[in-house]
Protein backbone atom coordinates (compact mmCIF):
# COMPACT_ATOMS: atom_id res chain seq x y z
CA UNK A 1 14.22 31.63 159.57
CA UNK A 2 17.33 32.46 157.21
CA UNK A 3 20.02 30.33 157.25
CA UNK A 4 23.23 32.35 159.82
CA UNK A 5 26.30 32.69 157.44
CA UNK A 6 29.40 31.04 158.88
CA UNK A 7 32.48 33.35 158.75
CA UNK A 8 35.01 32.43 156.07
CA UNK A 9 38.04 29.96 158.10
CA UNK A 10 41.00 32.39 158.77
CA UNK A 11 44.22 31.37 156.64
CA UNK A 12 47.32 31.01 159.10
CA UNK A 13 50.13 33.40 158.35
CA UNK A 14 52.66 30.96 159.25
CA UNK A 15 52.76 28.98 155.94
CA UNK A 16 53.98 31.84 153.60
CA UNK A 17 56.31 33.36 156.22
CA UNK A 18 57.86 29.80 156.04
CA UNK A 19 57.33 30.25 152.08
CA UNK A 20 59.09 33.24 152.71
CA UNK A 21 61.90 32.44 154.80
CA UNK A 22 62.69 29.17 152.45
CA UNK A 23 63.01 31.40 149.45
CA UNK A 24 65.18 33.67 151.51
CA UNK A 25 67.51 30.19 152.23
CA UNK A 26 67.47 29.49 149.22
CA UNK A 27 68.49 32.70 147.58
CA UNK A 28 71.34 32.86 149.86
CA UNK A 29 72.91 29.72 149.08
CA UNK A 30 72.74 30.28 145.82
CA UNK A 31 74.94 33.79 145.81
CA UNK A 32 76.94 32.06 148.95
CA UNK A 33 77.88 29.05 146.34
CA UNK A 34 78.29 31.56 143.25
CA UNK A 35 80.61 33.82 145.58
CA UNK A 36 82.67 30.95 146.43
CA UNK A 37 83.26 29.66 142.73
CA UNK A 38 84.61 33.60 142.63
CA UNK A 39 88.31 34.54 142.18
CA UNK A 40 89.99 37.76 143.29
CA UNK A 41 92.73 39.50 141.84
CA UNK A 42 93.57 41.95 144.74
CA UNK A 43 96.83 44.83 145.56
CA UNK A 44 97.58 44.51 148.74
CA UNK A 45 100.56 46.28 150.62
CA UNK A 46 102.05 46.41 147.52
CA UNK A 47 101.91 43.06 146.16
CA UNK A 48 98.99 41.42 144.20
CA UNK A 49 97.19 38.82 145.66
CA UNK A 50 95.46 36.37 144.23
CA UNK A 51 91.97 35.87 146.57
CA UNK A 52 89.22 32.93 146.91
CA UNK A 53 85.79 33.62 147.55
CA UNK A 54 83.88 32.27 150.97
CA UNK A 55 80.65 29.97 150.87
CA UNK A 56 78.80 33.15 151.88
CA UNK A 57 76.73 35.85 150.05
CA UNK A 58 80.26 37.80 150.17
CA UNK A 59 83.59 37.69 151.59
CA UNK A 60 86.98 36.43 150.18
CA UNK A 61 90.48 35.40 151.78
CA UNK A 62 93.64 34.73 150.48
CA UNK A 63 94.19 31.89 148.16
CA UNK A 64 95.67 28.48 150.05
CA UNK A 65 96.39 25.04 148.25
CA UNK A 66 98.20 22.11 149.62
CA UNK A 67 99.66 21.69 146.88
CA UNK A 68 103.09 23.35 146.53
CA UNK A 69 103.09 23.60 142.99
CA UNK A 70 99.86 25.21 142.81
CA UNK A 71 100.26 27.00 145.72
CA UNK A 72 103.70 28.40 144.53
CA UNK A 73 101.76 29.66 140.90
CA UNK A 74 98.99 31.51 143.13
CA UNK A 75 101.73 33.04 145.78
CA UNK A 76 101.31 36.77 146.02
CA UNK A 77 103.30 38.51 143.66
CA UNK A 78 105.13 41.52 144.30
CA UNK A 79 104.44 44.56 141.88
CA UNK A 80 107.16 46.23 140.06
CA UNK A 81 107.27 49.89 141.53
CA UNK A 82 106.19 52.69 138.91
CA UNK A 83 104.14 50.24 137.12
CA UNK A 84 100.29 51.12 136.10
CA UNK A 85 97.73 50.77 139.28
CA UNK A 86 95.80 47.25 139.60
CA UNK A 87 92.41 47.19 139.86
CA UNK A 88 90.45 44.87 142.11
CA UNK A 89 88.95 42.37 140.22
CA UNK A 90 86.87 39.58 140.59
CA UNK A 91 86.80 36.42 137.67
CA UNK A 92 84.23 33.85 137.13
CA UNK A 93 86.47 30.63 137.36
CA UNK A 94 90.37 29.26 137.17
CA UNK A 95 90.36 30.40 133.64
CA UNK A 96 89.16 34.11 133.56
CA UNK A 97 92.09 34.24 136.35
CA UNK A 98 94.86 32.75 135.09
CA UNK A 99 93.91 34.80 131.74
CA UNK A 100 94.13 38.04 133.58
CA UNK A 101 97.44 36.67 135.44
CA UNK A 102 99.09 36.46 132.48
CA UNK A 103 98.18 40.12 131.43
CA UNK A 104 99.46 41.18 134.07
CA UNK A 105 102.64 39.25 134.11
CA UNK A 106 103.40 39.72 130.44
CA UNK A 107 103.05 43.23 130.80
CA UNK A 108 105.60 43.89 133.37
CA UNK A 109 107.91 41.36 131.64
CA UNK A 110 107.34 43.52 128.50
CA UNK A 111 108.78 46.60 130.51
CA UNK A 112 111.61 45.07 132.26
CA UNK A 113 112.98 43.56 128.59
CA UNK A 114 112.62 46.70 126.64
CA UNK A 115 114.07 48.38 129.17
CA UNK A 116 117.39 46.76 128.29
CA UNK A 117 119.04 46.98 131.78
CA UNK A 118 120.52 43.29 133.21
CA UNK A 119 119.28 43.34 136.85
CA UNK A 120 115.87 43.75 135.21
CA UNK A 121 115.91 40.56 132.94
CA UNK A 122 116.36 38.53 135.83
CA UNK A 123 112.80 40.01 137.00
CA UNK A 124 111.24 39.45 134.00
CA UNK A 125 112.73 35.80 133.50
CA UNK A 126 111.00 35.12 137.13
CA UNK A 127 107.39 36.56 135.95
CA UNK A 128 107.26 34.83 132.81
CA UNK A 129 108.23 31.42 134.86
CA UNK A 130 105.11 32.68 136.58
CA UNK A 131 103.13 32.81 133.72
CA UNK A 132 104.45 29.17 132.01
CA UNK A 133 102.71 27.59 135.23
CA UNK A 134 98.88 29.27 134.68
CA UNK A 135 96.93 26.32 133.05
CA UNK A 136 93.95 28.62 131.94
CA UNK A 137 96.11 30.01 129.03
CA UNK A 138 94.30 30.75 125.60
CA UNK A 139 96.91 29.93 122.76
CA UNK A 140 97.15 33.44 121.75
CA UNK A 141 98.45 33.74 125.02
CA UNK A 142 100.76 30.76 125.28
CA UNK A 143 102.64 32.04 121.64
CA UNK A 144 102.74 35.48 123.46
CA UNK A 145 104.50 34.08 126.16
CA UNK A 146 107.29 31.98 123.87
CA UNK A 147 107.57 35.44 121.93
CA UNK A 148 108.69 37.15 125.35
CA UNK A 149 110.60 34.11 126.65
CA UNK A 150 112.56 34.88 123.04
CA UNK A 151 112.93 38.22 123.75
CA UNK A 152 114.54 37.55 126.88
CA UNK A 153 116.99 34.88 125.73
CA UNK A 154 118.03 37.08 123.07
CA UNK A 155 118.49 40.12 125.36
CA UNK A 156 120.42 38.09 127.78
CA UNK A 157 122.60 36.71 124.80
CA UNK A 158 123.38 40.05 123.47
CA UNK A 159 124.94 41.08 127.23
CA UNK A 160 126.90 37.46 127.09
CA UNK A 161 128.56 38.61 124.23
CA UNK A 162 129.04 41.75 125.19
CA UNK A 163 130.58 40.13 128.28
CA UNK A 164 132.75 37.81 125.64
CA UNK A 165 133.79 40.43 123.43
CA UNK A 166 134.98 42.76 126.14
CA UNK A 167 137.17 39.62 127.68
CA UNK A 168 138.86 38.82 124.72
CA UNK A 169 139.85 42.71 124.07
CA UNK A 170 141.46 42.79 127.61
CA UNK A 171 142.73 39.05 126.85
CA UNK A 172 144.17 40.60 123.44
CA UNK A 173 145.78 43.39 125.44
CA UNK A 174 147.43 41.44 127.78
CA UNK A 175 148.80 39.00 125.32
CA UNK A 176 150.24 41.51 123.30
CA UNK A 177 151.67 43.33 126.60
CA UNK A 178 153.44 39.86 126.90
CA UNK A 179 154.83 39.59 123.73
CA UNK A 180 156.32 42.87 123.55
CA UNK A 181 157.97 41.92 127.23
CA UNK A 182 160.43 40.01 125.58
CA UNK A 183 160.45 37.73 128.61
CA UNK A 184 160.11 33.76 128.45
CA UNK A 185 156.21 33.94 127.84
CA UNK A 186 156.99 36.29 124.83
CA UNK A 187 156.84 33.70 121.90
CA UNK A 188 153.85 31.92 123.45
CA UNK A 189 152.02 35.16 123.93
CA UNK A 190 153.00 36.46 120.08
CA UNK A 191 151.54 33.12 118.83
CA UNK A 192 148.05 33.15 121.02
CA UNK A 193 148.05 37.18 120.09
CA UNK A 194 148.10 36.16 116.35
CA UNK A 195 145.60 33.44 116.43
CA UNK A 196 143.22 35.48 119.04
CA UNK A 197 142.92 38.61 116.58
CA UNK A 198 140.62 37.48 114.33
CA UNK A 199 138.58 35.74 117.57
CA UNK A 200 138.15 38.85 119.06
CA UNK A 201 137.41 41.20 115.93
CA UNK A 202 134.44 38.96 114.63
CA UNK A 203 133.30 38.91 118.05
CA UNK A 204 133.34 42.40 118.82
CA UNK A 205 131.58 43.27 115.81
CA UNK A 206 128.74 40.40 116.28
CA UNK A 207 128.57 42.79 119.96
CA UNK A 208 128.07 45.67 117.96
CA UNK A 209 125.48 44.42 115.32
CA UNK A 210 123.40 42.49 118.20
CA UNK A 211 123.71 45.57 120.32
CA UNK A 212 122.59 47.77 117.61
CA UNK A 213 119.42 45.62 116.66
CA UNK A 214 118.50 45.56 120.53
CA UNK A 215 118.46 49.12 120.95
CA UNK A 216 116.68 49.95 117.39
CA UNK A 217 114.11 46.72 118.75
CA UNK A 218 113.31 48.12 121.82
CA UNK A 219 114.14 51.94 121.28
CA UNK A 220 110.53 53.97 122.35
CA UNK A 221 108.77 55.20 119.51
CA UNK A 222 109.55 59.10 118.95
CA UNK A 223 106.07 61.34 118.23
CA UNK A 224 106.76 64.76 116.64
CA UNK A 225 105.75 67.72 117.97
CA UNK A 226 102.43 68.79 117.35
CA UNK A 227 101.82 65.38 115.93
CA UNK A 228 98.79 63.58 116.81
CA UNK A 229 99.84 60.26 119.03
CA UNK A 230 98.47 57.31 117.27
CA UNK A 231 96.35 55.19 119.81
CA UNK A 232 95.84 51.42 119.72
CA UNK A 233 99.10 50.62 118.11
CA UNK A 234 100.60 47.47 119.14
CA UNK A 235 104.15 48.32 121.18
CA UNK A 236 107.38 47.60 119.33
C-alpha cells in the first residue's frame, strides 16, 4: 500500500504582516525624525516666519527658544512692502537657514540704502543687526554684511553733514544779522562771523562732494533704448 502524502504545514500570515507593519514603523520614524531636523522659511500675514518641523512624517509650527537671544534672531520679521514675493522654503539644518536669512535680509537692506531716503536707513540698520546675530554665516557672507554695514554708516554720515553744513549756514546768517545790528552783541558776533566762514565753507562743500558721490554710488543704472539689458550683472 503507497505511502498517504501529508499536506505541506500552512505558513501563518501573521509573521510578515508584523514584518510589514515594523517596516512601516520604521519608515515613519525615520521621515518623522528627518522632518523635525527641517527648517521653514514661511510669509505669513505679511511677515516671514521662520518655522520648525514636528517629530512627524510632516507638519511644522512656529519657531520657539527659551532663549531670548536666540529667540529674538528667529522672531518673525516683517517684510518691507513692494519688495519681491518669498517663497516657502524648507532648509536642511541651522546653517542652510541662517544662509538664506541673510539673503533675504541683505537684500532688503540693499534697497532701503540705495534708496537714499533717512527714515529708510533706520530699517536697514535694524535688518542688518538681524543678520550680525545668524551664526550659520559663510565668510563671503559675513564680508558682505561689513560691506553693507559701511554703506550704511557712510550714508548716514553724508545726511549728518548735511545736517552740519546746513546749521552752520543759518548759524553764519544769524551772526552776521548780529553784527550788522550794531547792538551790544555786534563785535562778538563780527568776530565769531569771521572765524565761522571758513568753518562753514569747507563744510558745505565736503556736503556737496559726499552728496555727489552718494547719488553717482547708488544712482540706478540707465539702459538705452532699444538696448539689450545686460543680465547677471552684479548691482552698483
Amino acid at each position: 500500500m503507497a505511502e498517504e502524502k501529508r499536506p505541506a504545514p500552512r505558513r501563518s500570515p501573521i509573521l510578515p504582516l508584523l514584518l510589514a507593519v515594523g517596516l512601516a514603523v520604521a519608515v515613519a520614524w525615520l521621515l518623522a525624525e528627518r522632518n523635525a531636523r527641517q527648517w521653514w522659511i514661511v510669509p505669513e500675514d505679511g511677515k516671514v516666519v521662520v518655522k520648525k518641523g514636528v517629530l512627524f512624517v510632516t507638519g511644522k509650527t512656529a519657531f520657539q527658544s527659551a532663549d531670548p537671544e536666540t529667540a529674538r534672531t528667529y522672531a518673525p520679521i516683517p517684510a518691507p512692502q513692494g519688495g519681491a514675493a518669498v517663497a516657502e522654503t524648507p532648509y536642511e539644518d541651522r546653517a542652510e537657514l541662517d544662509q538664506a536669512l541673510f539673503d533675504l535680509l541683505a537684500g532688503w537692506a540693499r534697497a532701503d540704502i540705495q534708496s537714499q531716503q533717512m527714515e529708510r536707513m533706520e530699517r536697514a540698520r535694524g535688518y542688518l543687526g538681524r543678520a550680525s546675530r545668524l551664526a550659520g554665516l559663510s565668510p563671503a557672507q559675513r564680508e558682505q554684511l561689513r560691506v553693507l554695514q559701511a554703506e550704511t554708516a557712510f550714508q548716514e554720515a553724508v545726511e549728518h553733514l548735511t545736517q552740519g553744513a546746513n546749521a552752520l549756514r543759518r548759524a553764519l546768517e544769524g551772526l552776521r544779522l548780529a553784527a550788522e545790528a550794531r547792538g551790544p552783541v555786534a563785535a562778538e558776533a563780527a568776530v565769531l562771523e569771521k572765524s565761522l566762514e571758513p568753518v562753514a565753507a569747507s563744510t558745505g562743500q565736503l556736503m556737496l562732494e559726499a552728496s555727489r558721490f552718494a547719488a553717482e554710488r547708488y544712482r540706478p543704472a540707465q539702459t538705452a533704448p532699444g538696448a539689450p539689458v545686460p543680465t547677471g550683472a552684479p548691482p552698483r
